[in-house]
C-alpha atoms as a PDB file:
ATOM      1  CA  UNK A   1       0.000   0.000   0.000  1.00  0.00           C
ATOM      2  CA  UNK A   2       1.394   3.554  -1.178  1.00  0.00           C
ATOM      3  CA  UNK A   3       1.314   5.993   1.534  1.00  0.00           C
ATOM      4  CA  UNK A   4      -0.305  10.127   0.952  1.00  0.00           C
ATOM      5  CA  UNK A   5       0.708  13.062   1.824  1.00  0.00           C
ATOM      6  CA  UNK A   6      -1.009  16.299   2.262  1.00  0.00           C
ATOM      7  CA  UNK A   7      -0.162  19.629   2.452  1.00  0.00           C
ATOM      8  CA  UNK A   8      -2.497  22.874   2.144  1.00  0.00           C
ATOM      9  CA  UNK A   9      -0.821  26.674   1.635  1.00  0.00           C
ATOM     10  CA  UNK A  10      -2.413  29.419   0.940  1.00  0.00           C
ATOM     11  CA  UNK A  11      -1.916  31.220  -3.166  1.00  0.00           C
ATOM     12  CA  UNK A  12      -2.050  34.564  -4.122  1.00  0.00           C
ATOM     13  CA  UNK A  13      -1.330  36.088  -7.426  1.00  0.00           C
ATOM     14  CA  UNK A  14      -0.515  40.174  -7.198  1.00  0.00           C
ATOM     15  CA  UNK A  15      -1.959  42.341  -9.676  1.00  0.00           C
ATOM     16  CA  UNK A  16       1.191  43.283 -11.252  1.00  0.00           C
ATOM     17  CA  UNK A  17       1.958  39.679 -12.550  1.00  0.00           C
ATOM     18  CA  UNK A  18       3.461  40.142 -16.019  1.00  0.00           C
ATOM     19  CA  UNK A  19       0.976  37.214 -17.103  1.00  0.00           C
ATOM     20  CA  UNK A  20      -2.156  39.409 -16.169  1.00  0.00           C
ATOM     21  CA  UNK A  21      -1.836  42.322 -19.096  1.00  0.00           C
ATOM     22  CA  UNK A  22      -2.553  40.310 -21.946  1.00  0.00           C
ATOM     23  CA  UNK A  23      -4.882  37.712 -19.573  1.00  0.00           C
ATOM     24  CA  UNK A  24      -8.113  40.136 -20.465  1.00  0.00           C
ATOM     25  CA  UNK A  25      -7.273  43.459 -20.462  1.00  0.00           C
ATOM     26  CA  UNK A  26      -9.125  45.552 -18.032  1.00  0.00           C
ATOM     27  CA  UNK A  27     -10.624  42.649 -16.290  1.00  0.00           C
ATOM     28  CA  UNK A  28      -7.507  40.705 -15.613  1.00  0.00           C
ATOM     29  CA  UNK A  29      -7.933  36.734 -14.782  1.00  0.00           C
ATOM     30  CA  UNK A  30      -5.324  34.431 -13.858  1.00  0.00           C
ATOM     31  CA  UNK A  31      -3.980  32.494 -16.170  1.00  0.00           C
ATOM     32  CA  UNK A  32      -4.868  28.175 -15.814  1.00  0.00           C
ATOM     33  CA  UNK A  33      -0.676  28.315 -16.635  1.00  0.00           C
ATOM     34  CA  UNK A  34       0.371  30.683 -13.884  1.00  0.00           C
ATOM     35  CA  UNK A  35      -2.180  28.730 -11.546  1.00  0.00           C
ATOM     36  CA  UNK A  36      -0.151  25.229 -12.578  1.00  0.00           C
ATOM     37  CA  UNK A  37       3.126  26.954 -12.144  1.00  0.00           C
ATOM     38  CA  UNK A  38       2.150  27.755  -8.388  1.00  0.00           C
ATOM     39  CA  UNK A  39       1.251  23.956  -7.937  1.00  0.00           C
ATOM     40  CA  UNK A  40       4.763  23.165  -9.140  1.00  0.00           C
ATOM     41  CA  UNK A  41       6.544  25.641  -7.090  1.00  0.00           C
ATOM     42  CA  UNK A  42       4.753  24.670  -4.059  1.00  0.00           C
ATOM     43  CA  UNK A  43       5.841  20.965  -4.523  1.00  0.00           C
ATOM     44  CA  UNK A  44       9.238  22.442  -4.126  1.00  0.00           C
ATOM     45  CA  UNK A  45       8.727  24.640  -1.107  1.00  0.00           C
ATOM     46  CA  UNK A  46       7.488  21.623   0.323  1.00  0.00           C
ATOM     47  CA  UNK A  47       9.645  18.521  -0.622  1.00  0.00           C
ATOM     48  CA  UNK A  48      12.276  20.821  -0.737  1.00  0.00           C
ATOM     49  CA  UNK A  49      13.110  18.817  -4.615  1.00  0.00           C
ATOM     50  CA  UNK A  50      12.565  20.005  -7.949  1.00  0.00           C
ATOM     51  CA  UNK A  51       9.273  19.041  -9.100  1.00  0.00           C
ATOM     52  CA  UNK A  52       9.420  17.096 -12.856  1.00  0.00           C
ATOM     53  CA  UNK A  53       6.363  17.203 -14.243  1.00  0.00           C
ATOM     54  CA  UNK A  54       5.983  14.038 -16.883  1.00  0.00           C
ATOM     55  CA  UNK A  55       2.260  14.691 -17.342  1.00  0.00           C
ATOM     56  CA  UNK A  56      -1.003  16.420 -16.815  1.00  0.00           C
ATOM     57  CA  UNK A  57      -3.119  13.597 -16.646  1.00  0.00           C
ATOM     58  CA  UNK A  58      -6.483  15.733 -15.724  1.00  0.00           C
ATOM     59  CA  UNK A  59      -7.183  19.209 -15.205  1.00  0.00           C
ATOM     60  CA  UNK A  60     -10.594  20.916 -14.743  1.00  0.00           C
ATOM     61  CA  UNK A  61     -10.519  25.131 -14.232  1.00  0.00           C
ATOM     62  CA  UNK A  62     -14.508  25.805 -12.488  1.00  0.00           C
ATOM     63  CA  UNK A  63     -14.297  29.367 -11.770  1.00  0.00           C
ATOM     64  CA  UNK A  64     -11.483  32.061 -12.509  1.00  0.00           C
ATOM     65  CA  UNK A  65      -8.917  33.557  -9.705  1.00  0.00           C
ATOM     66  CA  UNK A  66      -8.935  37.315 -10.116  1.00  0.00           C
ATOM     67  CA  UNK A  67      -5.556  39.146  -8.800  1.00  0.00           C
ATOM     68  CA  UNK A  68      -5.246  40.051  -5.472  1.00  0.00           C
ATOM     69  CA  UNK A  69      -7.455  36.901  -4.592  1.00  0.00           C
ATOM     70  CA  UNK A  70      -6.573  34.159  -1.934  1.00  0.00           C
ATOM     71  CA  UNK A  71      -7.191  30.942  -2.488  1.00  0.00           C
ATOM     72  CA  UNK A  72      -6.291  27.248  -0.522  1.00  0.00           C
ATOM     73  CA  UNK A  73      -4.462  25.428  -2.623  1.00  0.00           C
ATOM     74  CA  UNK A  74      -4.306  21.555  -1.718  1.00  0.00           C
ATOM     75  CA  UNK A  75      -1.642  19.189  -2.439  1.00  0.00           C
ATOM     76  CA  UNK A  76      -1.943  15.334  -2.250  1.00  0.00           C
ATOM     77  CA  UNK A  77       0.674  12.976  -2.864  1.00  0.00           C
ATOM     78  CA  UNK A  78       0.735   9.418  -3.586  1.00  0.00           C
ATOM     79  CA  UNK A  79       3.625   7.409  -5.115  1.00  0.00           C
ATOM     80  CA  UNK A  80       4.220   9.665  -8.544  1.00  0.00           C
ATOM     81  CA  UNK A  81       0.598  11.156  -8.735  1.00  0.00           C
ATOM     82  CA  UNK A  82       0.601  14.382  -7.598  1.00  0.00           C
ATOM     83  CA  UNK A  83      -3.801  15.466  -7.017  1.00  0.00           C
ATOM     84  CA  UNK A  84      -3.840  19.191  -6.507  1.00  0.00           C
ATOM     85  CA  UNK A  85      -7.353  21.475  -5.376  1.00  0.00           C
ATOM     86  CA  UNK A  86      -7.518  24.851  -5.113  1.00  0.00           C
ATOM     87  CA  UNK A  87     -10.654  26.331  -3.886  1.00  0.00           C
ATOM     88  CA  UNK A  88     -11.865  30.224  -2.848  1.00  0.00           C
ATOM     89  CA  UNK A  89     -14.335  30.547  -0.019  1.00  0.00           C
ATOM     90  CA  UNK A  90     -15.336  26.705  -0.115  1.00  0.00           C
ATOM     91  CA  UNK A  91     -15.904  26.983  -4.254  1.00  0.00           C
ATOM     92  CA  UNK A  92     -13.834  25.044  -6.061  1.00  0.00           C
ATOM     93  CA  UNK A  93     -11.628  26.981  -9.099  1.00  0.00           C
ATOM     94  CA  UNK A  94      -9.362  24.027  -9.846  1.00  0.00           C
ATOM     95  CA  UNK A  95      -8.379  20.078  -9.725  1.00  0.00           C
ATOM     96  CA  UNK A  96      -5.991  17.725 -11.585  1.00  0.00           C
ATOM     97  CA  UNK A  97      -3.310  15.161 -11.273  1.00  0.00           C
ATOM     98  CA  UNK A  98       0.186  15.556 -12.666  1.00  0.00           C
ATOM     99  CA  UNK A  99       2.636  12.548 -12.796  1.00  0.00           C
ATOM    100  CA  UNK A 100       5.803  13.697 -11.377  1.00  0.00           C
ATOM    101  CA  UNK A 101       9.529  12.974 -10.860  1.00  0.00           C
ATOM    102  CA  UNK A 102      11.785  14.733  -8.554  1.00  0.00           C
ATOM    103  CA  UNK A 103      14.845  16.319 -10.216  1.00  0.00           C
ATOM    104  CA  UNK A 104      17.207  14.835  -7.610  1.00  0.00           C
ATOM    105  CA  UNK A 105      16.623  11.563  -6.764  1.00  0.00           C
ATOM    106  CA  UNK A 106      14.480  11.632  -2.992  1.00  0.00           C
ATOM    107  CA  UNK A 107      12.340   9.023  -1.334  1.00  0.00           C
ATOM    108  CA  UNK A 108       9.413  11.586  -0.258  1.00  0.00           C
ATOM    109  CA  UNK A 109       7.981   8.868   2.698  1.00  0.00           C
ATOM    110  CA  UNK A 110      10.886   8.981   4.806  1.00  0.00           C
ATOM    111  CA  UNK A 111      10.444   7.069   8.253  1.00  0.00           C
ATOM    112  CA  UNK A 112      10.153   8.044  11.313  1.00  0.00           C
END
């Protein structure tokens, strides 16, 4: 049996993000791209490893993230399938799964 992990941090995209002038001018949205970026980064904050992502094997966007917005984003891991939620006053704007590597070798269940 392949053991989880979970791990839940907080996102926040400023309105100057060089992504959000050509992401609808005048009513700036964050991009889905920026969004999967911050799921990557976050892997590496947290497993302190470079995430590689080897695929996106589902991805649903609900509801759009405006700038300046907070939103829970929700990491699960389990063997390489990395399930990631992030949600904005209990509505959900986004789930998928990526398939994942680290870019230095790391066993990411260490025991205790």
């Amino acid at each position: 049996m392949t053991t989880s992990r979970t791990h839940t941090t907080s996102v926040r995209i400023p309105g100057g993000h060089p992504s959000l002038a050509g992401h609808f001018p005048g009513s700036p949205v964050v991009p889905a791209v920026v969004l999967l970026d911050c799921v990557l980064d976050e892997v590496q904050r947290w497993l302190g490893v470079a995430p590689v992502a080897t695929g996106l094997t589902q991805a649903k966007f609900t509801a759009p993230l405006l700038p300046e917005q907070t939103a829970q984003l929700e990491l699960t891991l389990q063997g390489n399938e990395l399930r990631f939620g992030l949600t904005r006053d209990a509505v959900s704007l986004a789930r998928g799964t990526f398939i994942w590597r680290s870019a230095t070798k790391v066993t990411p269940f260490a025991s205790d």
